[in-house]
C-alpha atoms as a PDB file:
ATOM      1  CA  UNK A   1      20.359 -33.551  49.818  1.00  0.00           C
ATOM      2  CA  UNK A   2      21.171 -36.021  46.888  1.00  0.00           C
ATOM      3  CA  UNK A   3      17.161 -35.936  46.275  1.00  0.00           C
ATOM      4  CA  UNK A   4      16.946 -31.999  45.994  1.00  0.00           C
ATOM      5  CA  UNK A   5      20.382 -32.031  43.633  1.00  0.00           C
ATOM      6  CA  UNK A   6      18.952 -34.602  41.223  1.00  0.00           C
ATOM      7  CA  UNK A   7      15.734 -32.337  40.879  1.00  0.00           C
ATOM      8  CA  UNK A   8      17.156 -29.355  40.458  1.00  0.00           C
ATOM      9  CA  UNK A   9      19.088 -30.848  37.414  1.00  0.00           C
ATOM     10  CA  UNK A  10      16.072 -32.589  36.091  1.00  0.00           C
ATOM     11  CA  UNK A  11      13.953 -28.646  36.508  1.00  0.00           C
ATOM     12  CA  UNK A  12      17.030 -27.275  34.936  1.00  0.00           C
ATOM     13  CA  UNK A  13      17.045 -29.634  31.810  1.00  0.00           C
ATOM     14  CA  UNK A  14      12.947 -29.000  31.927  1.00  0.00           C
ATOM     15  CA  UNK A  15      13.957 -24.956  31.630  1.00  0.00           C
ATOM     16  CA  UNK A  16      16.940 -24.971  29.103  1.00  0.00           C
ATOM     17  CA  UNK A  17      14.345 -27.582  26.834  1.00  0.00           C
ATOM     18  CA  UNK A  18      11.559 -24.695  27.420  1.00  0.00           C
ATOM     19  CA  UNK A  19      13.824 -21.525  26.082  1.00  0.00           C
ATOM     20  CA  UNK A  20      14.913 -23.450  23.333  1.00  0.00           C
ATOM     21  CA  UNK A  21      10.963 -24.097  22.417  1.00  0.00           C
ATOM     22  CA  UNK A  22      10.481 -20.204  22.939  1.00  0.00           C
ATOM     23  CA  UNK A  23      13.699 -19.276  20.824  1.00  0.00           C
ATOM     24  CA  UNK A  24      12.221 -21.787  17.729  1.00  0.00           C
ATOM     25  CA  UNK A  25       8.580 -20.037  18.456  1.00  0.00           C
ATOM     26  CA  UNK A  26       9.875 -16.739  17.792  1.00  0.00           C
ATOM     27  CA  UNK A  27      11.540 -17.575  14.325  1.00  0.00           C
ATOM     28  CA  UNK A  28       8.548 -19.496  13.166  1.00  0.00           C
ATOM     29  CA  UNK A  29       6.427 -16.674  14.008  1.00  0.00           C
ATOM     30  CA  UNK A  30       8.628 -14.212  11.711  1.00  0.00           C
ATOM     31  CA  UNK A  31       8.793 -16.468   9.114  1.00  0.00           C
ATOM     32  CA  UNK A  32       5.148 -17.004   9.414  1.00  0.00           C
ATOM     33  CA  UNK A  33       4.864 -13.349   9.149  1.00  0.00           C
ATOM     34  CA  UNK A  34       7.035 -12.901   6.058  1.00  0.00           C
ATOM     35  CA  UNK A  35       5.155 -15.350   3.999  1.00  0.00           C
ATOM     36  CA  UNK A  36       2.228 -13.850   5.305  1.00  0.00           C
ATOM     37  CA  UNK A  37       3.218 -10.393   3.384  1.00  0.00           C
ATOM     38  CA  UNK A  38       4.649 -12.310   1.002  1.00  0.00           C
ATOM     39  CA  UNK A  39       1.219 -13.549  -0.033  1.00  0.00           C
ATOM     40  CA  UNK A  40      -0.737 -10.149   0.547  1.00  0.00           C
ATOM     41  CA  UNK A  41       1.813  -7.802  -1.792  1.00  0.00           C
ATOM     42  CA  UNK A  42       1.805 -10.550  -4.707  1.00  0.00           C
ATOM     43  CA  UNK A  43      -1.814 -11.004  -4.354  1.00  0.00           C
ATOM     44  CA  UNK A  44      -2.138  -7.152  -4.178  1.00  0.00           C
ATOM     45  CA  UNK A  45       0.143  -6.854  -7.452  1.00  0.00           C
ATOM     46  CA  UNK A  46      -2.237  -9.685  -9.305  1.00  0.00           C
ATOM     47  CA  UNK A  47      -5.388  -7.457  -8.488  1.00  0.00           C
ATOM     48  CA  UNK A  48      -3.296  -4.251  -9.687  1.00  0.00           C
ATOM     49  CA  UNK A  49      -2.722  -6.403 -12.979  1.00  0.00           C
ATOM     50  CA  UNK A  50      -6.351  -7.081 -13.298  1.00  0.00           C
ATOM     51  CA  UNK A  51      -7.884  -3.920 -12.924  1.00  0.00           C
ATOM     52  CA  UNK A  52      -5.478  -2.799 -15.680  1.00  0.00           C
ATOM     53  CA  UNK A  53      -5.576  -5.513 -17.895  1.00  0.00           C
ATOM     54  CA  UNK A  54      -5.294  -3.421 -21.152  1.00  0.00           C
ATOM     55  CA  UNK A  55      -1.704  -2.753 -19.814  1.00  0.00           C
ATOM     56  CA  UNK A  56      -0.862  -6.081 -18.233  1.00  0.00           C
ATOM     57  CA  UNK A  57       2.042  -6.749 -20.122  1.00  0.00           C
ATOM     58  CA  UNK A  58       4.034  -3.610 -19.072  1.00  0.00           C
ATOM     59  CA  UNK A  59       4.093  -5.274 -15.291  1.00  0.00           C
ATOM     60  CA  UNK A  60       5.786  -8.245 -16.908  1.00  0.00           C
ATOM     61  CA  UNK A  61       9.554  -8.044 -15.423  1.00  0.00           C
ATOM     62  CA  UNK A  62      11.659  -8.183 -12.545  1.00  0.00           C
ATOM     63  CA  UNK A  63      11.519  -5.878  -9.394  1.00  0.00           C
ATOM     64  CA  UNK A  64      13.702  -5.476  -6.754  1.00  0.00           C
ATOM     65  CA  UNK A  65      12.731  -3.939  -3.778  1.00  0.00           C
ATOM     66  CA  UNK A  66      13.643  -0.577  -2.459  1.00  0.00           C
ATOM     67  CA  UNK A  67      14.058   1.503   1.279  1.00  0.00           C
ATOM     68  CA  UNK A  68      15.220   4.791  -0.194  1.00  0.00           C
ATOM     69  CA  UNK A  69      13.157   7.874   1.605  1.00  0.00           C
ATOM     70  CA  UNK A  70      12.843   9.412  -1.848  1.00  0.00           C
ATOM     71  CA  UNK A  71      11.156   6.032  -3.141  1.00  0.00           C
ATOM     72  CA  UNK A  72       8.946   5.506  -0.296  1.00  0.00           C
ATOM     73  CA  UNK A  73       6.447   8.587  -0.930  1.00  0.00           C
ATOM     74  CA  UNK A  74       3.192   6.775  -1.621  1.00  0.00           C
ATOM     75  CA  UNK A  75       1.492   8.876  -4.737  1.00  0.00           C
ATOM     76  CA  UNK A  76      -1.757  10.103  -4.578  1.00  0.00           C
ATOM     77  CA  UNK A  77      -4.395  11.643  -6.897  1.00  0.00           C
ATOM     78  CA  UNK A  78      -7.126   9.802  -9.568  1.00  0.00           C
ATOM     79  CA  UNK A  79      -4.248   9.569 -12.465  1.00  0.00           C
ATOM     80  CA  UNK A  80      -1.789   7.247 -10.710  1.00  0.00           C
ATOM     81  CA  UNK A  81       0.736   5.613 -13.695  1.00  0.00           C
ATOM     82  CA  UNK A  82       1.682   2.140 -13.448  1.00  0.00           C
ATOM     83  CA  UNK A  83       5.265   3.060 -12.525  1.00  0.00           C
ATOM     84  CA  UNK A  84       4.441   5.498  -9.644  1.00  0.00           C
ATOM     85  CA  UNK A  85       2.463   2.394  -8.569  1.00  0.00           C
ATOM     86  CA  UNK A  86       5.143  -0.075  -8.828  1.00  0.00           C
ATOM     87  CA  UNK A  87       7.772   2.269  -6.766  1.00  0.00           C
ATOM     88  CA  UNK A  88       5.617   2.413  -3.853  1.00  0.00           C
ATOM     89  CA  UNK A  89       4.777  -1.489  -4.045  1.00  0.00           C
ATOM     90  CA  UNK A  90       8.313  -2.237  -4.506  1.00  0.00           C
ATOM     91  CA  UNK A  91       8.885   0.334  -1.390  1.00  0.00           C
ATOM     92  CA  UNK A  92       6.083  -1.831   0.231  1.00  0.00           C
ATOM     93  CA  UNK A  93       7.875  -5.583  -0.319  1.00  0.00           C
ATOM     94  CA  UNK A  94      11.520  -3.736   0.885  1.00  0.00           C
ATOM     95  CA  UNK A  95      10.025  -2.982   4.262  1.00  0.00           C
ATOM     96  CA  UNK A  96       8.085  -5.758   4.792  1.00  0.00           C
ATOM     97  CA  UNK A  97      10.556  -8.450   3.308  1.00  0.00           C
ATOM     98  CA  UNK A  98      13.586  -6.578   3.196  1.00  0.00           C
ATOM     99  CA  UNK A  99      16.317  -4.360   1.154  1.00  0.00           C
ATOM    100  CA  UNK A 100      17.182  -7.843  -0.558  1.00  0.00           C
ATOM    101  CA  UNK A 101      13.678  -9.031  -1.679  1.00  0.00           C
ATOM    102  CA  UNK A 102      12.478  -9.145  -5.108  1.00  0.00           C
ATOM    103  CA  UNK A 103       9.307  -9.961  -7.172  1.00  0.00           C
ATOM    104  CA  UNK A 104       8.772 -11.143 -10.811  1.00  0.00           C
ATOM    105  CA  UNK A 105       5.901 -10.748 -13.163  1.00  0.00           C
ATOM    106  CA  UNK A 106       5.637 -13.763 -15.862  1.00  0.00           C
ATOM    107  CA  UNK A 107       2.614 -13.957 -18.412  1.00  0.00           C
ATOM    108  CA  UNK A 108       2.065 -16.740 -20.106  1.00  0.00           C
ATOM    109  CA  UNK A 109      -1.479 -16.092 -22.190  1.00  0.00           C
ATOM    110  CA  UNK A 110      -3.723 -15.188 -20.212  1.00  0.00           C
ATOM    111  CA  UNK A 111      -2.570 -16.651 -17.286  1.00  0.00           C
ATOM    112  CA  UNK A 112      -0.380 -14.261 -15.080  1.00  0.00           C
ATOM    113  CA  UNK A 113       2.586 -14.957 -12.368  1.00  0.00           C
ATOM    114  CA  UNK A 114       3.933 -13.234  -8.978  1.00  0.00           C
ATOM    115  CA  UNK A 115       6.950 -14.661  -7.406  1.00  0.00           C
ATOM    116  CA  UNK A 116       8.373 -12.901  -4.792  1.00  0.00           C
ATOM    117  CA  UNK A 117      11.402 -13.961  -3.282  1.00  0.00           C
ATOM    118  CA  UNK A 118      13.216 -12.832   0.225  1.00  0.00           C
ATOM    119  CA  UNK A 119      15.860 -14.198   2.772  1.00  0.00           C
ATOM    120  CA  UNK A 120      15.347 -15.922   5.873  1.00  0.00           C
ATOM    121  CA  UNK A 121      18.536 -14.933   7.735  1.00  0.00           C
ATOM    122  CA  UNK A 122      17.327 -16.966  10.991  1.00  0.00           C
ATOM    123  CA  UNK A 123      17.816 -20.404   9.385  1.00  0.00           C
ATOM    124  CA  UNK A 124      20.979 -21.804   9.071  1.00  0.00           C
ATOM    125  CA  UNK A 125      20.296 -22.296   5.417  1.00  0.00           C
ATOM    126  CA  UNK A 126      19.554 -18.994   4.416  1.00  0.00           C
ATOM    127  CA  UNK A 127      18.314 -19.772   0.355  1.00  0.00           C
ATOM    128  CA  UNK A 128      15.703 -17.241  -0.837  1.00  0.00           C
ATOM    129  CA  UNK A 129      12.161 -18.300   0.223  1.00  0.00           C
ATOM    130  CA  UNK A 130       9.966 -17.903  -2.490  1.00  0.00           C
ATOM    131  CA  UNK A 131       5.824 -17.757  -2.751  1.00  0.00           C
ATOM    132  CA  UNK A 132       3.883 -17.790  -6.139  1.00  0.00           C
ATOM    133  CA  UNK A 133       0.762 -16.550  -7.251  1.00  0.00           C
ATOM    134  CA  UNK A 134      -0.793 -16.901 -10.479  1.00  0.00           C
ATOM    135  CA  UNK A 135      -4.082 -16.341 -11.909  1.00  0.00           C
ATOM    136  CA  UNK A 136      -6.093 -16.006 -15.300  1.00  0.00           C
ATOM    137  CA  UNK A 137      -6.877 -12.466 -16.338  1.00  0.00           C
END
């Protein structure tokens, strides 16, 4: 009886060890995915910034993202303005990253800079992640 006691406690400690591998899996996986998306809008941005590199400088700034329906309509047509494109990207980062995400556009000469920043709320310390590209235009 003693025998079957001890190895249910020993299975038990085996199962609480195992949720508590799935529960760490699933936020690694999110924040896997947010710097994932991260990397994809900023290196979508840096391509936007190089097909128009006679207006480069007018992306230089700070962006935060957005949610709001009347934002979120994606513009179509061949004459698309640089600010119709930067609503729906910063539409884009909000619901990928989040209401409090933001991005900023440095140039430096010819060499260009995305940093996009969001918040991890499923770490205890819950300071902005932030990924950087950069690249020469």
């Amino acid at each position: 009886m003693i025998e079957v006691l001890i190895a249910i406690v020993v299975m038990s400690i085996g199962l609480l060890g195992f949720a508590l591998l799935q529960t760490m899996n699933v936020r690694f996986v999110q924040s896997a995915n947010f710097r994932t998306q991260a990397t994809n809008l900023s290196y979508e941005l840096l391509d936007q910034i190089r097909i128009n590199r006679v207006a480069a400088t007018t992306y230089v700034g700070s962006y935060a993202a957005t949610t709001k329906a009347a934002d979120c309509t994606s513009p179509i047509g061949a004459k698309i303005t640089k600010d119709q494109y930067m609503t729906d990207w910063r539409c884009r980062l909000g619901k990928a990253l989040g209401d409090e995400a933001s991005a900023k556009v440095t140039r430096s000469g010819d060499e260009v800079t995305v940093s996009v920043s969001w918040g991890d709320e499923r770490w205890l310390d819950a300071a902005d992640t932030t990924f950087a590209a950069r690249t020469q235009l």
